[in-house]
Protein backbone atom coordinates (compact mmCIF):
# COMPACT_ATOMS: atom_id res chain seq x y z
CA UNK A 1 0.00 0.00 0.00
CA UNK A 2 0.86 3.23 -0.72
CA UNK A 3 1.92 6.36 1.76
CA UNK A 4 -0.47 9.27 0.98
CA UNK A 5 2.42 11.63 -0.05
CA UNK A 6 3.15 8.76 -2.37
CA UNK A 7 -0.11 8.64 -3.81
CA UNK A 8 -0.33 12.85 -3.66
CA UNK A 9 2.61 12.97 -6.07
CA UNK A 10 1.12 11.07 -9.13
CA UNK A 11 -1.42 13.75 -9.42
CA UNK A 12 -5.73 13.75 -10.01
CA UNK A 13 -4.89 12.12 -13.46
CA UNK A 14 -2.68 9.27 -12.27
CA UNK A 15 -4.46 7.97 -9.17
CA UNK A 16 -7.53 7.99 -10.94
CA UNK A 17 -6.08 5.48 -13.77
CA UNK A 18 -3.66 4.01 -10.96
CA UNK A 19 -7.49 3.09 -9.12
CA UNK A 20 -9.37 2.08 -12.19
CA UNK A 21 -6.36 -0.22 -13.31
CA UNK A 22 -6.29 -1.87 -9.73
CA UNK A 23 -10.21 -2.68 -9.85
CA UNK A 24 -9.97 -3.89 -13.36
CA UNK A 25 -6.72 -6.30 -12.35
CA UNK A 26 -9.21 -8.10 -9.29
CA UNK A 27 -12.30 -7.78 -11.25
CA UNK A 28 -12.06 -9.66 -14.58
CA UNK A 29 -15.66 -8.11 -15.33
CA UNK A 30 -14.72 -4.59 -14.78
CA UNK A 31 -14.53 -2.04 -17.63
CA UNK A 32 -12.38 0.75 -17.96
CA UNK A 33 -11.99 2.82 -21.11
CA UNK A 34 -9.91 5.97 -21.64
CA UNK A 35 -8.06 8.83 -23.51
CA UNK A 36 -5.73 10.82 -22.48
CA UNK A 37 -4.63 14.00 -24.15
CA UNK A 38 -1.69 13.39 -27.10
CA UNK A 39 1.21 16.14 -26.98
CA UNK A 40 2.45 17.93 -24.10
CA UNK A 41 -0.25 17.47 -21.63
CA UNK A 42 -0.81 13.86 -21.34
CA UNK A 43 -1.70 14.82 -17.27
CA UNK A 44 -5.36 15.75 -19.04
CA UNK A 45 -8.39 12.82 -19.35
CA UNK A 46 -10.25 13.50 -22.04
CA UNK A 47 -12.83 10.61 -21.89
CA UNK A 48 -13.09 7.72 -18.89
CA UNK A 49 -15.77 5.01 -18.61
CA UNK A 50 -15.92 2.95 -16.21
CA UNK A 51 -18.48 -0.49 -15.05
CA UNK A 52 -17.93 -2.94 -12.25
CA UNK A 53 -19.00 -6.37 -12.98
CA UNK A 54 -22.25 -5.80 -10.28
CA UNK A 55 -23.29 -2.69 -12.81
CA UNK A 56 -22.41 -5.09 -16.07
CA UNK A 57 -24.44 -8.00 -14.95
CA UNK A 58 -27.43 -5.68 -13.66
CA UNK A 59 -27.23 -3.84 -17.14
CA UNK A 60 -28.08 -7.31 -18.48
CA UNK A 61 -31.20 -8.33 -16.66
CA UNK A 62 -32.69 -4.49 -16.47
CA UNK A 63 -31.02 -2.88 -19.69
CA UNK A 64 -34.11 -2.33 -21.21
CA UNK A 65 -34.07 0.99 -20.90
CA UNK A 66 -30.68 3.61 -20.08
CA UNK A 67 -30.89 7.21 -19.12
CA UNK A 68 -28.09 9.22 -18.38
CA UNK A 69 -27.88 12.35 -16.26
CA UNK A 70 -24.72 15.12 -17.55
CA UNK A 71 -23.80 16.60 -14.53
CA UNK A 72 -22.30 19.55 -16.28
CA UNK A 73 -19.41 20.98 -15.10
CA UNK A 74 -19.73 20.99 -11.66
CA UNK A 75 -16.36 19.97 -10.65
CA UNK A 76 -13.17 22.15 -10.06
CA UNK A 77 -12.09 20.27 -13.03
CA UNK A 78 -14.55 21.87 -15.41
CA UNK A 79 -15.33 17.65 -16.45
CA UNK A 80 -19.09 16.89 -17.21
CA UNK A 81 -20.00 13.55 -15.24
CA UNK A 82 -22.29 11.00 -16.54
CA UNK A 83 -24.24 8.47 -14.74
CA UNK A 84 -25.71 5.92 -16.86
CA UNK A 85 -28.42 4.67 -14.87
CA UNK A 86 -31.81 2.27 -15.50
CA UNK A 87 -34.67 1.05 -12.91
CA UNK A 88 -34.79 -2.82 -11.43
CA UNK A 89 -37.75 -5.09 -11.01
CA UNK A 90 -38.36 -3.09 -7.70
CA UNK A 91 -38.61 0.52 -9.68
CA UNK A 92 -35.21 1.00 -7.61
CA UNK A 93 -33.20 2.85 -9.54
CA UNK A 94 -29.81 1.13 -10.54
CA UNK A 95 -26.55 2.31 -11.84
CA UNK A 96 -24.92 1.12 -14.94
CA UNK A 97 -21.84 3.24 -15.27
CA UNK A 98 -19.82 6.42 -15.22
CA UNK A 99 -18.42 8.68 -17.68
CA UNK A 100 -16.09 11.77 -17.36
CA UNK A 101 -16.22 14.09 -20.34
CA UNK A 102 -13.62 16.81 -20.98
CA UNK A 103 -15.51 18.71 -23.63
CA UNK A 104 -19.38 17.59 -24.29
CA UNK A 105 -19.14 17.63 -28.07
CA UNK A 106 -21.21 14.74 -30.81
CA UNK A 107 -18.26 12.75 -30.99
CA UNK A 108 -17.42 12.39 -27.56
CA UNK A 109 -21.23 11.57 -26.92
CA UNK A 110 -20.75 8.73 -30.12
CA UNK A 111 -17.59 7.75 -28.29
CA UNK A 112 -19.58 6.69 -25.42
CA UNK A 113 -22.92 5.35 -26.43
């Protein structure tokens, strides 16, 4: 395990991939896609989805039907957050997934869906 000063010095960028990496090595259902920015600033996400295998497998039985809600850019970050989410047998709501956007533009929306 790592110190916190450790984990302070990879940056937002780096312990978010460094956590998403980890879950996807103990989880072999867990999904993690991603872009980073090409050029200079590779410390910028552009896109990140992300699904546990408990999301995937309810996604399967209740998938009928997927909204999403674009949180837009309420974090210091300026990043829109998506929340894919769907309702159970129980008209509990469920969550499918999560998506960071850096910019909300068609293709990143394509890139996604």
């Amino acid at each position: 395990m790592e110190s916190r000063s450790t984990i302070k010095e990879f940056g937002d960028v780096k312990n978010a991939l460094y956590y998403l990496e980890t879950r996807a090595s103990v989880d072999p259902r867990f999904y993690v896609q991603y872009q980073n920015n090409t050029g200079e600033d590779s410390e910028v996400l552009r896109r990140v989805f992300w699904a546990d295998s408990r999301r995937r497998a309810d996604y399967h039985i209740f998938g009928d039907v997927i909204a999403f809600d674009a949180t837009y850019k309420k974090n210091r970050r300026d990043v829109a957050l998506l929340v894919f989410v769907g309702c159970n047998n129980h008209h509990h709501n469920i969550v499918y997934g999560f998506r960071l956007l850096e910019k909300e533009t068609e293709g990143d929306y394509v890139w996604v869906l």
